[in-house]
C-alpha atoms as a PDB file:
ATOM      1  CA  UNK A   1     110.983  55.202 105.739  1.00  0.00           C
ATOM      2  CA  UNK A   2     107.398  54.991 104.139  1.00  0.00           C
ATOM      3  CA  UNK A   3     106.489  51.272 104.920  1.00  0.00           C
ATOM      4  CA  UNK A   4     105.147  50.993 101.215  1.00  0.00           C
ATOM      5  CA  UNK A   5     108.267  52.159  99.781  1.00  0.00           C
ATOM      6  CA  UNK A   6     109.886  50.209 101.568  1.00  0.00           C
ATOM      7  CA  UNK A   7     108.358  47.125 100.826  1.00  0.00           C
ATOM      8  CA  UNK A   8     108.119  47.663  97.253  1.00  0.00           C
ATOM      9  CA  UNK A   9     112.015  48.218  97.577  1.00  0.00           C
ATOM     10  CA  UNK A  10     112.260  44.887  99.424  1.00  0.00           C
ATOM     11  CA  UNK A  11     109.890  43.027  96.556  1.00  0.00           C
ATOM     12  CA  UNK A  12     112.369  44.656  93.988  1.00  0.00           C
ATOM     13  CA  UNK A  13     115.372  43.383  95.911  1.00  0.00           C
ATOM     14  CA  UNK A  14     114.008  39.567  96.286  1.00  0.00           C
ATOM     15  CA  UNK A  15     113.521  39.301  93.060  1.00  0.00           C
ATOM     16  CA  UNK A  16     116.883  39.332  92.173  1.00  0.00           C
ATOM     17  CA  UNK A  17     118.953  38.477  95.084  1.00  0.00           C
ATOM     18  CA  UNK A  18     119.515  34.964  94.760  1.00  0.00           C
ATOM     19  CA  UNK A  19     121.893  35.001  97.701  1.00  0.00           C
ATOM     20  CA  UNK A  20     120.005  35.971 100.115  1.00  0.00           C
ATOM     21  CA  UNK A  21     118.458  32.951 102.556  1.00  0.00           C
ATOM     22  CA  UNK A  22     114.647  34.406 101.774  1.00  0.00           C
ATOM     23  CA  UNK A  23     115.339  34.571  97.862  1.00  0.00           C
ATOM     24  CA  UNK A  24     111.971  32.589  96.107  1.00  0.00           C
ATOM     25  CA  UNK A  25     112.608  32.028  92.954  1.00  0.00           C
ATOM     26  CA  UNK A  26     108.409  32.156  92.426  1.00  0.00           C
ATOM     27  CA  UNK A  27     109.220  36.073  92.607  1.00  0.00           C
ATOM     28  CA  UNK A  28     110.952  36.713  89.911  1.00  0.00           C
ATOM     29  CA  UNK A  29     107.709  36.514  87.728  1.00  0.00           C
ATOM     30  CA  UNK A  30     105.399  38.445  89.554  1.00  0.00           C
ATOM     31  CA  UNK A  31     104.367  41.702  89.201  1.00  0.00           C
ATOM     32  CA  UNK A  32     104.108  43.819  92.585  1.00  0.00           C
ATOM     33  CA  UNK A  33     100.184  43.521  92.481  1.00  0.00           C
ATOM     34  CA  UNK A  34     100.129  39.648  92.615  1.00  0.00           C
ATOM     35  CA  UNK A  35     103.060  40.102  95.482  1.00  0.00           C
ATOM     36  CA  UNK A  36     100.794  42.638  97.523  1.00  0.00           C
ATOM     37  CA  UNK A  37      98.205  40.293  97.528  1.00  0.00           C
ATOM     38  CA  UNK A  38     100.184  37.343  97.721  1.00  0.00           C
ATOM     39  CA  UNK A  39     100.903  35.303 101.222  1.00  0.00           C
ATOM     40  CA  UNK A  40     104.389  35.850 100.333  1.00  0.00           C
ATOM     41  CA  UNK A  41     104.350  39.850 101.356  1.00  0.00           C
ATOM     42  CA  UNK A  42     105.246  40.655 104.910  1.00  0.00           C
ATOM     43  CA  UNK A  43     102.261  41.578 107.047  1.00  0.00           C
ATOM     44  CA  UNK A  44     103.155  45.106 109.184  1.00  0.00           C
ATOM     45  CA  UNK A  45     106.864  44.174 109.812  1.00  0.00           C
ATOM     46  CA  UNK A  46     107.048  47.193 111.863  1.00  0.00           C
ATOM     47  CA  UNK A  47     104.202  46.520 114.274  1.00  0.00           C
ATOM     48  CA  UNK A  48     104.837  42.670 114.611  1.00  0.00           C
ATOM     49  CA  UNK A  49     108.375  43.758 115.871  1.00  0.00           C
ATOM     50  CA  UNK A  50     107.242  46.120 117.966  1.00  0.00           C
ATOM     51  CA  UNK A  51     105.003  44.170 119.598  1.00  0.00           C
ATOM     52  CA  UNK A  52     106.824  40.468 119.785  1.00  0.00           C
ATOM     53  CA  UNK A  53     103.806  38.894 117.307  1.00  0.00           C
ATOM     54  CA  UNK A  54     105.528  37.990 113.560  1.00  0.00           C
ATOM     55  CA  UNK A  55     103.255  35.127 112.787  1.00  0.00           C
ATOM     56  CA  UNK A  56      99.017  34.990 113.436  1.00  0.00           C
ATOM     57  CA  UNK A  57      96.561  37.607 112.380  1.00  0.00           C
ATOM     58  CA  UNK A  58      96.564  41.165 113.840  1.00  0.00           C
ATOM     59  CA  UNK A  59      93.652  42.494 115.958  1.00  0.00           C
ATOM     60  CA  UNK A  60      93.315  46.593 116.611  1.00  0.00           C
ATOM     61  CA  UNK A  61      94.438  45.933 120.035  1.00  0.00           C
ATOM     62  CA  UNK A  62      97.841  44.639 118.532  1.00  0.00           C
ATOM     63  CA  UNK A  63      97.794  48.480 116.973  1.00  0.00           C
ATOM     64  CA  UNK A  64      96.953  50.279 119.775  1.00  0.00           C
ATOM     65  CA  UNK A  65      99.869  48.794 121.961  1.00  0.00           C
ATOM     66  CA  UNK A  66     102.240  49.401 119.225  1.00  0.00           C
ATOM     67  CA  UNK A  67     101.272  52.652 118.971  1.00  0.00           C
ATOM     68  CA  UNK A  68     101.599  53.317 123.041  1.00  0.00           C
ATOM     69  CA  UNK A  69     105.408  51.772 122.625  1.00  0.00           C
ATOM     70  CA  UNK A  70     106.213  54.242 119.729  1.00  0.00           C
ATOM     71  CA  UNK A  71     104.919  56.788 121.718  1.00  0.00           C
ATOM     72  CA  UNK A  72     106.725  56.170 125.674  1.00  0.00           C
ATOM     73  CA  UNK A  73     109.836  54.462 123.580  1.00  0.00           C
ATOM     74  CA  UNK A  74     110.833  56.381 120.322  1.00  0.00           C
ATOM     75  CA  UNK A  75     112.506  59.803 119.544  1.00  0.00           C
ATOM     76  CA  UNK A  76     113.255  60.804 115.965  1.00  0.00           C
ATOM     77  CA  UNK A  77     115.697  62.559 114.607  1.00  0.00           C
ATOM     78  CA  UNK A  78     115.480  63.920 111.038  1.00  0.00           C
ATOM     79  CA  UNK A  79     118.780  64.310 109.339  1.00  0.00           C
ATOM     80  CA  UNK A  80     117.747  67.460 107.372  1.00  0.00           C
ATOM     81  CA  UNK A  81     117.412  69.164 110.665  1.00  0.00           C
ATOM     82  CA  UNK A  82     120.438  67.833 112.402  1.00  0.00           C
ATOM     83  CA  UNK A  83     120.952  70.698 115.117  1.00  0.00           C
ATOM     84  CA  UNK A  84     117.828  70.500 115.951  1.00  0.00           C
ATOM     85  CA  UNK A  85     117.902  66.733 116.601  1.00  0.00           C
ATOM     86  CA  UNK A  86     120.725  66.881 118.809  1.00  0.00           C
ATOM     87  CA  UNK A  87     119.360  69.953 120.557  1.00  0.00           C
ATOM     88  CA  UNK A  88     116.395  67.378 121.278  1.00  0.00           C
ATOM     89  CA  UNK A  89     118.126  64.358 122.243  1.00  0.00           C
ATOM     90  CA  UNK A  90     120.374  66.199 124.507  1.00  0.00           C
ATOM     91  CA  UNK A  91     117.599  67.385 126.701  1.00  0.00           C
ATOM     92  CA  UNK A  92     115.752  64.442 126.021  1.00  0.00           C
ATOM     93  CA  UNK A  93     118.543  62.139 127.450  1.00  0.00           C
ATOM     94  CA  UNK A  94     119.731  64.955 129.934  1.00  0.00           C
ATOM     95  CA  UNK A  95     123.369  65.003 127.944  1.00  0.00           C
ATOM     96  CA  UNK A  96     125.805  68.261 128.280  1.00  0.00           C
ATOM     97  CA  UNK A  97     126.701  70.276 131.776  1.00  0.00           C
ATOM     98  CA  UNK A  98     125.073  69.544 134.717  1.00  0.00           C
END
């Protein structure tokens, strides 16, 4: 998912989930501009994950190795192109006859 739709989904969500644990009421009256610049938006979720860091500034370095992980680590599948997924993950993971 495009990480900037997805956190403007997330922004949207906050804002009116009062049940959830993370709910601030603060953002319920912002707009999305004050919450992209605000210390309340999440900082490259994606790459802090990947790399074991969620808290403390990012360097390049901190990109680079989560970039080498995607790379030795991750295969994609797209859903609009099903068979060809599964055509890839089975010789990717050696699956089917011997």
């Amino acid at each position: 998912r495009d990480p900037i739709h997805r956190v403007v989904s997330l922004f949207r969500y906050l804002q009116k989930a009062s049940h959830e644990p993370t709910f601030n009421a603060v953002l319920q009256n912002m707009t999305l501009e004050q919450y992209a610049f605000s210390e309340l938006v999440e900082s490259n979720f994606v790459t802090r994950s990947l790399i074991d860091k969620m808290e403390g500034p990012l360097e390049e370095r901190d990109f680079e190795i989560a970039r080498e992980i995607i790379k030795s680590k991750v295969i994609v599948g797209l859903l609009d192109k099903l068979q060809e997924s599964i055509r890839r993950f089975e010789l990717y993971f050696e699956f089917g006859d011997p």
